[in-house]
C-alpha atoms as a PDB file:
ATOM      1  CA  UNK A   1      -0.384   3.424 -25.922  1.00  0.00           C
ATOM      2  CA  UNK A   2      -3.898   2.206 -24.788  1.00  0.00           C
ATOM      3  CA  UNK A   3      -2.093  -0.285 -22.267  1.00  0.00           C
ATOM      4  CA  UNK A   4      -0.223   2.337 -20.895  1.00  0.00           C
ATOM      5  CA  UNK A   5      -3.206   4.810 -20.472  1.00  0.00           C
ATOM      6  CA  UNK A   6      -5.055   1.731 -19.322  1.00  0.00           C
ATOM      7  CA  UNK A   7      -2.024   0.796 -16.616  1.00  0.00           C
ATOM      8  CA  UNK A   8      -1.752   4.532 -15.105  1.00  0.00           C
ATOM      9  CA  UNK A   9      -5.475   4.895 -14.650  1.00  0.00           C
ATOM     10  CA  UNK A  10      -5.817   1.515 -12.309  1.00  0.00           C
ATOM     11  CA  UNK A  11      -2.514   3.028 -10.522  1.00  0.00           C
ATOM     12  CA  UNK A  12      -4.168   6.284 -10.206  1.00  0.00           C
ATOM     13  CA  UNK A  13      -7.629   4.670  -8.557  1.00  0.00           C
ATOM     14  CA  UNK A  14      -5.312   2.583  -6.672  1.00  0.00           C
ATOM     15  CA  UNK A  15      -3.073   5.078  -5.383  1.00  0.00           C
ATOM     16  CA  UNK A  16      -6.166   7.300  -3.934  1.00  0.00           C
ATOM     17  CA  UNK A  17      -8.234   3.920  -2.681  1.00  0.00           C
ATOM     18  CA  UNK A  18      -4.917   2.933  -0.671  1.00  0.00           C
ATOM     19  CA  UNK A  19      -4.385   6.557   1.129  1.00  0.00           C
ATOM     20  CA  UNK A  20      -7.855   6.396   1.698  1.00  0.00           C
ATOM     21  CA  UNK A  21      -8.138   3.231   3.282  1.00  0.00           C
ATOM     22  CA  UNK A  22      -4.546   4.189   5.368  1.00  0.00           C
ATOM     23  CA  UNK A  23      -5.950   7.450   6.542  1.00  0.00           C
ATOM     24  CA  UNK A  24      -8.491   5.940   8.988  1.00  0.00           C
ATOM     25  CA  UNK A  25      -5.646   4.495  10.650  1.00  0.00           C
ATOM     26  CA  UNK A  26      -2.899   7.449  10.528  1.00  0.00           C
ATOM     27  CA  UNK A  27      -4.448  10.521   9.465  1.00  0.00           C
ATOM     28  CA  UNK A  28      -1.840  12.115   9.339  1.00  0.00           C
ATOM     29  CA  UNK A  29      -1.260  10.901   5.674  1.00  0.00           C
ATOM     30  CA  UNK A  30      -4.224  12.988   4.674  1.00  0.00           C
ATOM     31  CA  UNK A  31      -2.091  15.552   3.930  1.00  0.00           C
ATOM     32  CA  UNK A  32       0.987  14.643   2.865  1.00  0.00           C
ATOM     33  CA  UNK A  33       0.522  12.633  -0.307  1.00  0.00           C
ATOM     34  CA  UNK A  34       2.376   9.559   1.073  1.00  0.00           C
ATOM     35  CA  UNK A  35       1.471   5.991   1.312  1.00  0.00           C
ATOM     36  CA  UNK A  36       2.615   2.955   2.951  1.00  0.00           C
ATOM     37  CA  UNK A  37       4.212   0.116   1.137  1.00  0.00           C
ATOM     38  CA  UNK A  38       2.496  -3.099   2.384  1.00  0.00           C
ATOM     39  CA  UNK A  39       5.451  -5.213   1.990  1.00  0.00           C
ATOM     40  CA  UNK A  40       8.547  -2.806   3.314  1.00  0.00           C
ATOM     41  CA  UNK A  41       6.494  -0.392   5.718  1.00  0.00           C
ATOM     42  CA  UNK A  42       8.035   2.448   4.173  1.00  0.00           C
ATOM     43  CA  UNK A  43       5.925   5.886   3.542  1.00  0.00           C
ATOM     44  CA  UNK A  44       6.590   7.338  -0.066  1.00  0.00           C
ATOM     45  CA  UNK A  45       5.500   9.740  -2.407  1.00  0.00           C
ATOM     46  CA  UNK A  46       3.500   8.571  -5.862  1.00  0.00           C
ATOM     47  CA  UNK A  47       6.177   8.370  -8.376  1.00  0.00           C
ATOM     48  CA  UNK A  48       8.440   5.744  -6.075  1.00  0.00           C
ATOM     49  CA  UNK A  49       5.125   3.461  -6.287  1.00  0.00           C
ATOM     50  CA  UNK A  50       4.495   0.521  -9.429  1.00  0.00           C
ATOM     51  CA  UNK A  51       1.314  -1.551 -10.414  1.00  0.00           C
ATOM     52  CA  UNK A  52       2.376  -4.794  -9.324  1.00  0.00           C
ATOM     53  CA  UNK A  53       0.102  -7.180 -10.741  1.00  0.00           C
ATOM     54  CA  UNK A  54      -0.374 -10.111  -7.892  1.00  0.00           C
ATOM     55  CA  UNK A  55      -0.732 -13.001 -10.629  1.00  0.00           C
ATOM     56  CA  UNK A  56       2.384 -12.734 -12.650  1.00  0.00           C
ATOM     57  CA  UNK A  57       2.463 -12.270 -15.761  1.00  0.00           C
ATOM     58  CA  UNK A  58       4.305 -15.177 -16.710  1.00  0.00           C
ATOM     59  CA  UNK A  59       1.701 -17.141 -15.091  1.00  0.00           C
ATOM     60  CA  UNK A  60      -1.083 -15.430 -17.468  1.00  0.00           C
ATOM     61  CA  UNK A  61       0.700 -16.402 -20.728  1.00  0.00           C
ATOM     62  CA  UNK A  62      -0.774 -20.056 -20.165  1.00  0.00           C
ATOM     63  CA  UNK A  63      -4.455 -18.672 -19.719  1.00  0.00           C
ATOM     64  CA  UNK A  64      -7.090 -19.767 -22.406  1.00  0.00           C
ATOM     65  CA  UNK A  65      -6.395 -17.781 -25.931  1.00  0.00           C
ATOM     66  CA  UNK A  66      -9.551 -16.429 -26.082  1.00  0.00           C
ATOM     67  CA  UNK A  67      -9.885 -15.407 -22.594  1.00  0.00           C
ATOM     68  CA  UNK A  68      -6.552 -13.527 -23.549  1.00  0.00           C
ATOM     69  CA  UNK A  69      -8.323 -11.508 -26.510  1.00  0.00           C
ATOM     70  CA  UNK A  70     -10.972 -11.033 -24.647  1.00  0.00           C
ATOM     71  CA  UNK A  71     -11.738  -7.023 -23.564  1.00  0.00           C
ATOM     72  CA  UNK A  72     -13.893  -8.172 -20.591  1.00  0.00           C
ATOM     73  CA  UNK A  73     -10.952 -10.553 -19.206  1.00  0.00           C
ATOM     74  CA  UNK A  74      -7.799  -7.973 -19.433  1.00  0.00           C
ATOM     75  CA  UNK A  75      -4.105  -9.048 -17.610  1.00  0.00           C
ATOM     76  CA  UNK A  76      -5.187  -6.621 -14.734  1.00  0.00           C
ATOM     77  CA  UNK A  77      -8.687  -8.672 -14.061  1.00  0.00           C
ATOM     78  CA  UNK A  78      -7.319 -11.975 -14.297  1.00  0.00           C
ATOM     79  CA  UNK A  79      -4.223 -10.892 -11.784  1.00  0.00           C
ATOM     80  CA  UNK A  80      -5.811  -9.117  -9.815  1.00  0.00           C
ATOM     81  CA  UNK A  81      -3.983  -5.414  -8.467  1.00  0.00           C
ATOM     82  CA  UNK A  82      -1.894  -3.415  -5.644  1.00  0.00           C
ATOM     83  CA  UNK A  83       0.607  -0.909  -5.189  1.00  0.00           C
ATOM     84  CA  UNK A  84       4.184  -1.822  -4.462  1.00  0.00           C
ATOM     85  CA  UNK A  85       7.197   0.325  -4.079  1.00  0.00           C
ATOM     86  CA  UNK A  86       9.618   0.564  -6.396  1.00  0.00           C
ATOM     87  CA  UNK A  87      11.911   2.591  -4.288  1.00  0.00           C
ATOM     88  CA  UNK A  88      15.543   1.262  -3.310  1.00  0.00           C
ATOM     89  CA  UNK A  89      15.817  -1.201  -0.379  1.00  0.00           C
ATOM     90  CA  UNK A  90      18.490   0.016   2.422  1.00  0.00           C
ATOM     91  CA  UNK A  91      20.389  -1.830   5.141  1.00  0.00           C
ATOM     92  CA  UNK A  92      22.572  -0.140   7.442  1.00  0.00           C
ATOM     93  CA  UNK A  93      22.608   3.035   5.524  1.00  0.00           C
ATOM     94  CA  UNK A  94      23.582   0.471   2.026  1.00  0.00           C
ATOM     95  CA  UNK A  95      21.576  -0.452  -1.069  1.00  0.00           C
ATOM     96  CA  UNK A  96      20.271  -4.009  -0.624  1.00  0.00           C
ATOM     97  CA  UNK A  97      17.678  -3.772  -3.585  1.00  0.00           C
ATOM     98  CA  UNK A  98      18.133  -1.465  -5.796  1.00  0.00           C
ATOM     99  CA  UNK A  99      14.494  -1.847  -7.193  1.00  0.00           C
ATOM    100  CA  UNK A 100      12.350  -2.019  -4.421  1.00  0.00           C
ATOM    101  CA  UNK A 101       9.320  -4.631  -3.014  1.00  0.00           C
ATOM    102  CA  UNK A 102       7.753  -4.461  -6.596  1.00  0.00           C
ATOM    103  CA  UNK A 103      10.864  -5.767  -8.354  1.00  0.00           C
ATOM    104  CA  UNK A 104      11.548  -8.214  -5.179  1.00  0.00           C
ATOM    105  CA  UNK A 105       8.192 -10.118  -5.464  1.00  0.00           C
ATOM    106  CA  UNK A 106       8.748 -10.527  -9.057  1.00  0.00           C
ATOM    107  CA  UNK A 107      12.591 -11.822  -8.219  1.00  0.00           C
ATOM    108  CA  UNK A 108      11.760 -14.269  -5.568  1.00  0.00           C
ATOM    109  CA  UNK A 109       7.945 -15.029  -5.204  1.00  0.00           C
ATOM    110  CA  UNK A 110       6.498 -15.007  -9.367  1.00  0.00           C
ATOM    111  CA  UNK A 111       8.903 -17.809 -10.342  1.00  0.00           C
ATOM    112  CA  UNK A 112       7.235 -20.258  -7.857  1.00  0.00           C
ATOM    113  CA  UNK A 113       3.630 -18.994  -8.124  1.00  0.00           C
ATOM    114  CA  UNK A 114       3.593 -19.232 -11.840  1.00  0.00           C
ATOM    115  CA  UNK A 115       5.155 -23.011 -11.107  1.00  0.00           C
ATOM    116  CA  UNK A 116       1.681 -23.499  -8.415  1.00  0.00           C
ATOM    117  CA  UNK A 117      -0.740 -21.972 -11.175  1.00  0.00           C
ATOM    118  CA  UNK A 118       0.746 -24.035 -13.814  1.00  0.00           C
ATOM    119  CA  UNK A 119       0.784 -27.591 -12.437  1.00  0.00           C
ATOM    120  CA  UNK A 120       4.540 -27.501 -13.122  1.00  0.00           C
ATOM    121  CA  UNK A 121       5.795 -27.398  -9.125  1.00  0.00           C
ATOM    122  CA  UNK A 122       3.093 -31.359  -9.123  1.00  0.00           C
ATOM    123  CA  UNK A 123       5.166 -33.011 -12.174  1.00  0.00           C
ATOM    124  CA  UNK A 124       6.649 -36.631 -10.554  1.00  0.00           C
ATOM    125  CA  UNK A 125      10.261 -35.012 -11.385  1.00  0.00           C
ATOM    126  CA  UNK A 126      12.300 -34.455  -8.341  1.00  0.00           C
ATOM    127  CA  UNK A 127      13.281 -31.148  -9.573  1.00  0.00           C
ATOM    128  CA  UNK A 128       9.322 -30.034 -10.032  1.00  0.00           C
ATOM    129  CA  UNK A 129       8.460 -31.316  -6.926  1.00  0.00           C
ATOM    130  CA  UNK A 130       6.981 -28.630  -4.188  1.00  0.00           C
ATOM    131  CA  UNK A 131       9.229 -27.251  -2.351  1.00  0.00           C
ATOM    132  CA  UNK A 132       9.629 -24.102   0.332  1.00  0.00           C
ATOM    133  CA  UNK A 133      10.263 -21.538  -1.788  1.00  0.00           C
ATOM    134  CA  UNK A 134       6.700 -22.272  -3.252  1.00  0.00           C
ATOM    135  CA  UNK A 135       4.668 -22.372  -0.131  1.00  0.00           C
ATOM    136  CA  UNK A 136       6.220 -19.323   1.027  1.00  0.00           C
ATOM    137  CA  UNK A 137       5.430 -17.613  -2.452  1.00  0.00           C
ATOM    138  CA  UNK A 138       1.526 -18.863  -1.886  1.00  0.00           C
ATOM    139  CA  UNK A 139       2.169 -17.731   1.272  1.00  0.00           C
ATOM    140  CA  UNK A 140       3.160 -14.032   0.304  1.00  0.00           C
ATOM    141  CA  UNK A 141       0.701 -14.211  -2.811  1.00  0.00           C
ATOM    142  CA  UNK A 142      -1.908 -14.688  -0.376  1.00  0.00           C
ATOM    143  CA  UNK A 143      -0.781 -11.690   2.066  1.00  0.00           C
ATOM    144  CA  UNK A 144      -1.017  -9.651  -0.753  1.00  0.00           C
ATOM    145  CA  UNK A 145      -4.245 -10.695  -1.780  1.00  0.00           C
ATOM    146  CA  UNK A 146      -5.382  -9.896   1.517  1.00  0.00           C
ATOM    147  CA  UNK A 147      -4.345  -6.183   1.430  1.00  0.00           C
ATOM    148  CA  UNK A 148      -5.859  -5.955  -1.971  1.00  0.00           C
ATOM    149  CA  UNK A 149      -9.295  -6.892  -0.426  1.00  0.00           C
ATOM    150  CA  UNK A 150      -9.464  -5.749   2.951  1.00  0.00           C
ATOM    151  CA  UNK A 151      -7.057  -3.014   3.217  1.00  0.00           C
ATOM    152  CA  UNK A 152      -4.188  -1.938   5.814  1.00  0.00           C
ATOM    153  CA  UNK A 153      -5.859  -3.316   8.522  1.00  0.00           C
ATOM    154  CA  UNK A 154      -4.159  -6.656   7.556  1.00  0.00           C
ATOM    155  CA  UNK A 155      -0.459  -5.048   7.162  1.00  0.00           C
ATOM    156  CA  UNK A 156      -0.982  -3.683  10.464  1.00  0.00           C
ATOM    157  CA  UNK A 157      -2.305  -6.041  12.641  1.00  0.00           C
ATOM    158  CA  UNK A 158       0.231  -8.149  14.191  1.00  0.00           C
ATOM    159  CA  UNK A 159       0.355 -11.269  11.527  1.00  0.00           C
ATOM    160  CA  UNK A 160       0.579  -8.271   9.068  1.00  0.00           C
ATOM    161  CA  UNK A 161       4.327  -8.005  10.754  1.00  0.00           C
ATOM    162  CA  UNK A 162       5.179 -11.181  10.293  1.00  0.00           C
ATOM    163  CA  UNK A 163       3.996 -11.919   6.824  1.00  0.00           C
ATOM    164  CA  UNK A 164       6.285  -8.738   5.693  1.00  0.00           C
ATOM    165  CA  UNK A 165       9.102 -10.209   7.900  1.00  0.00           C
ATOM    166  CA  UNK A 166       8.594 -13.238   6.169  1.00  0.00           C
ATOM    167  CA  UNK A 167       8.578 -11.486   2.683  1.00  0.00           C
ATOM    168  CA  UNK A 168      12.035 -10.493   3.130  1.00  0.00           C
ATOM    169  CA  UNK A 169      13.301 -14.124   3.780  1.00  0.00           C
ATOM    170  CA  UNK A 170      12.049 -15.932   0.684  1.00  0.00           C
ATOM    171  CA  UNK A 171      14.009 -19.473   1.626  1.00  0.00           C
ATOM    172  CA  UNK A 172      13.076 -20.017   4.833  1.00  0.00           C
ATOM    173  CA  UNK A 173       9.699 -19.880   6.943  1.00  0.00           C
ATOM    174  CA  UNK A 174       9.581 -17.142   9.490  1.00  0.00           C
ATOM    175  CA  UNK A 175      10.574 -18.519  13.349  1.00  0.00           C
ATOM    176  CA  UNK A 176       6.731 -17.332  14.099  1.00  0.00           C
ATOM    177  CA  UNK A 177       4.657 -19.465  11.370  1.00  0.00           C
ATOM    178  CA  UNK A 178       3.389 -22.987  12.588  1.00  0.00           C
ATOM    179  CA  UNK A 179       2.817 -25.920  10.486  1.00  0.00           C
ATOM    180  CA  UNK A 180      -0.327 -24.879   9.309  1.00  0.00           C
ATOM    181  CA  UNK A 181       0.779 -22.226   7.569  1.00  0.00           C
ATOM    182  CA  UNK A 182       3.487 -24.077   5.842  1.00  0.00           C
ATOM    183  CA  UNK A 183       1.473 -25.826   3.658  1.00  0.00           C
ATOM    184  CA  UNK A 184      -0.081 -25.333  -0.080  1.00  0.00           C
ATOM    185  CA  UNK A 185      -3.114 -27.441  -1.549  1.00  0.00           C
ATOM    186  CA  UNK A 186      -2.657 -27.423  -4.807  1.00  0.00           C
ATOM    187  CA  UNK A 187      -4.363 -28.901  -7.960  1.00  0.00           C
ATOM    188  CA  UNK A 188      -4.395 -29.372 -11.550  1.00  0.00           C
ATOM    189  CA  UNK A 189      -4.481 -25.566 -13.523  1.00  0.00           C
ATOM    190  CA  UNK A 190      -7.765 -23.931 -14.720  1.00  0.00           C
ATOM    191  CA  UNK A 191      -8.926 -24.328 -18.653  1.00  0.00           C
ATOM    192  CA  UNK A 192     -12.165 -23.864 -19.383  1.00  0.00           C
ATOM    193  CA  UNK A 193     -13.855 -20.653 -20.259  1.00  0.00           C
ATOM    194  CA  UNK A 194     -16.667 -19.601 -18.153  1.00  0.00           C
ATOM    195  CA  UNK A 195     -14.828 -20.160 -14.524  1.00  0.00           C
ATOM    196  CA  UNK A 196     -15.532 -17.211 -12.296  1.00  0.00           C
ATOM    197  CA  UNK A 197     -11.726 -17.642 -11.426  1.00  0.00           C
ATOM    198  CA  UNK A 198     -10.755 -15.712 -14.839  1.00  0.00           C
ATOM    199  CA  UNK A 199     -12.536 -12.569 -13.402  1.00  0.00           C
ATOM    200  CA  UNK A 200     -12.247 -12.975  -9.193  1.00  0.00           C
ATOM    201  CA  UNK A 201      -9.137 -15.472  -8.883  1.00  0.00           C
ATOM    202  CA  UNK A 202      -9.143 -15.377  -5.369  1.00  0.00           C
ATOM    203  CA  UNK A 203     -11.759 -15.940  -2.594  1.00  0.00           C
ATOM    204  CA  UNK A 204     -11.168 -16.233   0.867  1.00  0.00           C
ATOM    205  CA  UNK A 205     -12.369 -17.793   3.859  1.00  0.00           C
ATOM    206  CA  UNK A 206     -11.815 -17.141   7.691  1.00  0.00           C
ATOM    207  CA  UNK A 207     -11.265 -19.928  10.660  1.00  0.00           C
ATOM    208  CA  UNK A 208      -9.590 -20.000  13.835  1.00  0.00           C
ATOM    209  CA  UNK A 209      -7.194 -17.256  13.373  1.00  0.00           C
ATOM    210  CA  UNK A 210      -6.467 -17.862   9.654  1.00  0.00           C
ATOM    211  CA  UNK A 211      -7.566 -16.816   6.047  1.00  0.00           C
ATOM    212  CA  UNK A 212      -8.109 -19.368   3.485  1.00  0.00           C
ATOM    213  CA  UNK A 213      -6.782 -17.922   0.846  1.00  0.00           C
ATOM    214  CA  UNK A 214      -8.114 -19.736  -2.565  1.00  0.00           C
ATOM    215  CA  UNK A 215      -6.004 -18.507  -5.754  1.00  0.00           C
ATOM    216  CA  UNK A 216      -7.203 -20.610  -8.978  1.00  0.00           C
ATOM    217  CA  UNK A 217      -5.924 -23.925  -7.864  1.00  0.00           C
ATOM    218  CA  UNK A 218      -4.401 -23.712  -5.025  1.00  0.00           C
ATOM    219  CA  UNK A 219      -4.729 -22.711  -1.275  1.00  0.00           C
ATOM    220  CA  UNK A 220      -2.789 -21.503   1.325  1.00  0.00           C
ATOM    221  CA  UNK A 221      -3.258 -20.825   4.591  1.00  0.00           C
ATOM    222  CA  UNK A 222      -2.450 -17.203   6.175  1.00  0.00           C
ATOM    223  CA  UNK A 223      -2.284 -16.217   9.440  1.00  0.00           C
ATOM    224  CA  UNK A 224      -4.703 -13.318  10.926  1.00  0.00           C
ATOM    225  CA  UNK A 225      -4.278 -12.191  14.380  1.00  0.00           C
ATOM    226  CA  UNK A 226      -7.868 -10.755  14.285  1.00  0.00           C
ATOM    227  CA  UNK A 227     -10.918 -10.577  12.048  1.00  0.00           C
ATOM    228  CA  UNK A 228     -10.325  -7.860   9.721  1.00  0.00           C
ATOM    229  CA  UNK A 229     -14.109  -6.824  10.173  1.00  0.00           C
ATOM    230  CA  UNK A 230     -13.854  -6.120  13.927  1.00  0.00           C
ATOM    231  CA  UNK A 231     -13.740  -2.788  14.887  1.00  0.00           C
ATOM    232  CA  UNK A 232     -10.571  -1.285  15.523  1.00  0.00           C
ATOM    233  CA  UNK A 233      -8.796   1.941  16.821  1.00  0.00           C
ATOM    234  CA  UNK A 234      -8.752   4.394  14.144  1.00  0.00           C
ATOM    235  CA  UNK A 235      -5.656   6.411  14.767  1.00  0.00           C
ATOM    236  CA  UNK A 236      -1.970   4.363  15.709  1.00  0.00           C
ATOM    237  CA  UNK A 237       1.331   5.755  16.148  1.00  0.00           C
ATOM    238  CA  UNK A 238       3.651   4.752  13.578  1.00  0.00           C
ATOM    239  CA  UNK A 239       6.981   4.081  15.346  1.00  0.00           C
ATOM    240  CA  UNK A 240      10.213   4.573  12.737  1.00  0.00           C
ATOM    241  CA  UNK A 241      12.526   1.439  12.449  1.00  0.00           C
ATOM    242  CA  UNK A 242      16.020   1.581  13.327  1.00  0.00           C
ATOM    243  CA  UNK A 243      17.031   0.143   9.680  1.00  0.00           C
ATOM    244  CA  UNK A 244      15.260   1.447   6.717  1.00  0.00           C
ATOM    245  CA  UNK A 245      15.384  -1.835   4.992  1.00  0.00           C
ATOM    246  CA  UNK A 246      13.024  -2.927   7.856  1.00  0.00           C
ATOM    247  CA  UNK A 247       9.472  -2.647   7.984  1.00  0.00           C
ATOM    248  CA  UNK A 248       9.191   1.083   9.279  1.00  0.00           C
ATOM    249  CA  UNK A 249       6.806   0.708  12.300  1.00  0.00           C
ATOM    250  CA  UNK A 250       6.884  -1.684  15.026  1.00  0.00           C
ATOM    251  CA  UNK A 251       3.063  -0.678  16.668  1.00  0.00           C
ATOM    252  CA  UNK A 252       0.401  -3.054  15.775  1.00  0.00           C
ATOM    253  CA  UNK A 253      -2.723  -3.690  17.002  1.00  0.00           C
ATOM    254  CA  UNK A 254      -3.615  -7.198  18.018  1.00  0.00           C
END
């Protein structure tokens, strides 16, 4: 029951930190108890929203026992948080996904991030080896990690549009991303006690029109049309999609 309690309280402070962070761009969501998904675009009420936790939980089962029992290192901390919805994906009026982007990541993207955080997508085996799937799940990992630090400004900006294009195309790299963005450094997983990664596992670092994204042992580059800290215009026009399955707003700022 405490987990539970525990889960609906970080998706409560979530819930109100997103809309807050949204409403300086489109105020209008100030009163209307909506929010954006990140990954589809769409607007939606509370109850079609999930704790997604970034760092799958497959990937925390290998974590250090005693960082697992420990009450200052809980799932949440060591994966880090957002909102995704859990609403059904449509296409041409059809269900496409019946569980929404929260369900999708953990489909397509947690299988090969838990391989990058393991060491298992490095092992000599053909089968093991790296392949696209995984960049583009660092790739979307990353994106995500983004939004959890810096807000909507990153979903709307431009690359924002692309990275949630790119979201919906898990086996091949959007027509947009160059090289640089196609490629994951990876190394051997974390063990020891004591790393700052168990309680901040990612850091980032911006250069020539990318984030560095760092997530335990790995990095991957992600595109950013602008620095995030710039100042911006505080109000945009969200324009509707003509597909709902499609991110729901084609204005960005660049």
């Amino acid at each position: 029951m405490s987990g539970n309690l525990e889960t609906a309280s970080i998706k409560e402070r979530l819930w109100h930190n997103m809309r807050q962070d949204l409403a300086q761009f489109v105020p209008e969501t100030e009163g209307n108890q909506l929010l954006m998904c990140c990954a589809c675009g769409r607007f939606l009420p509370l109850e079609f929203f999930d704790l997604e936790h970034l760092i799958p939980q497959r990937a925390l089962r290998i974590d250090p026992a005693v960082l697992r029992s420990d009450p200052a290192t809980p799932a949440n901390v060591r994966s880090g948080n957002l909102l995704l919805c859990k609403k059904p994906l449509l296409y041409k009026g059809s269900k496409h996904y019946g569980n929404g982007c929260n369900s999708w990541k953990g489909r397509f993207y947690d299988g090969p991030i838990a391989d990058l955080l393991s060491g298992g997508a490095q092992l000599s085996s053909p089968s093991r080896r790296v392949r696209d799937t995984h960049i583009i799940g660092a790739l979307m990992l990353g994106y995500l990690a983004m939004v959890a630090k810096y807000g909507y400004v990153v979903t709307l900006m431009e690359s924002g549009l692309i990275l949630r294009e790119q979201f919906f195309n898990p086996n091949r790299s959007h027509k947009r991303l160059g090289t640089r963005h196609q490629v994951v450094l990876a190394g051997q997983p974390f063990t020891k006690e004591g790393e700052k990664i168990w309680t901040n596992p990612f850091s980032f670092s911006f250069e020539r029109g990318a984030c560095f994204v760092t997530v335990r042992n790995f990095v991957i580059i992600v595109p950013v049309s602008r620095d995030p800290f710039a100042p911006i215009a505080t109000h945009l026009r969200i324009v509707p999609s003509r597909f709902t399955f499609r991110p729901d707003f084609t204005t960005a700022f660049s």
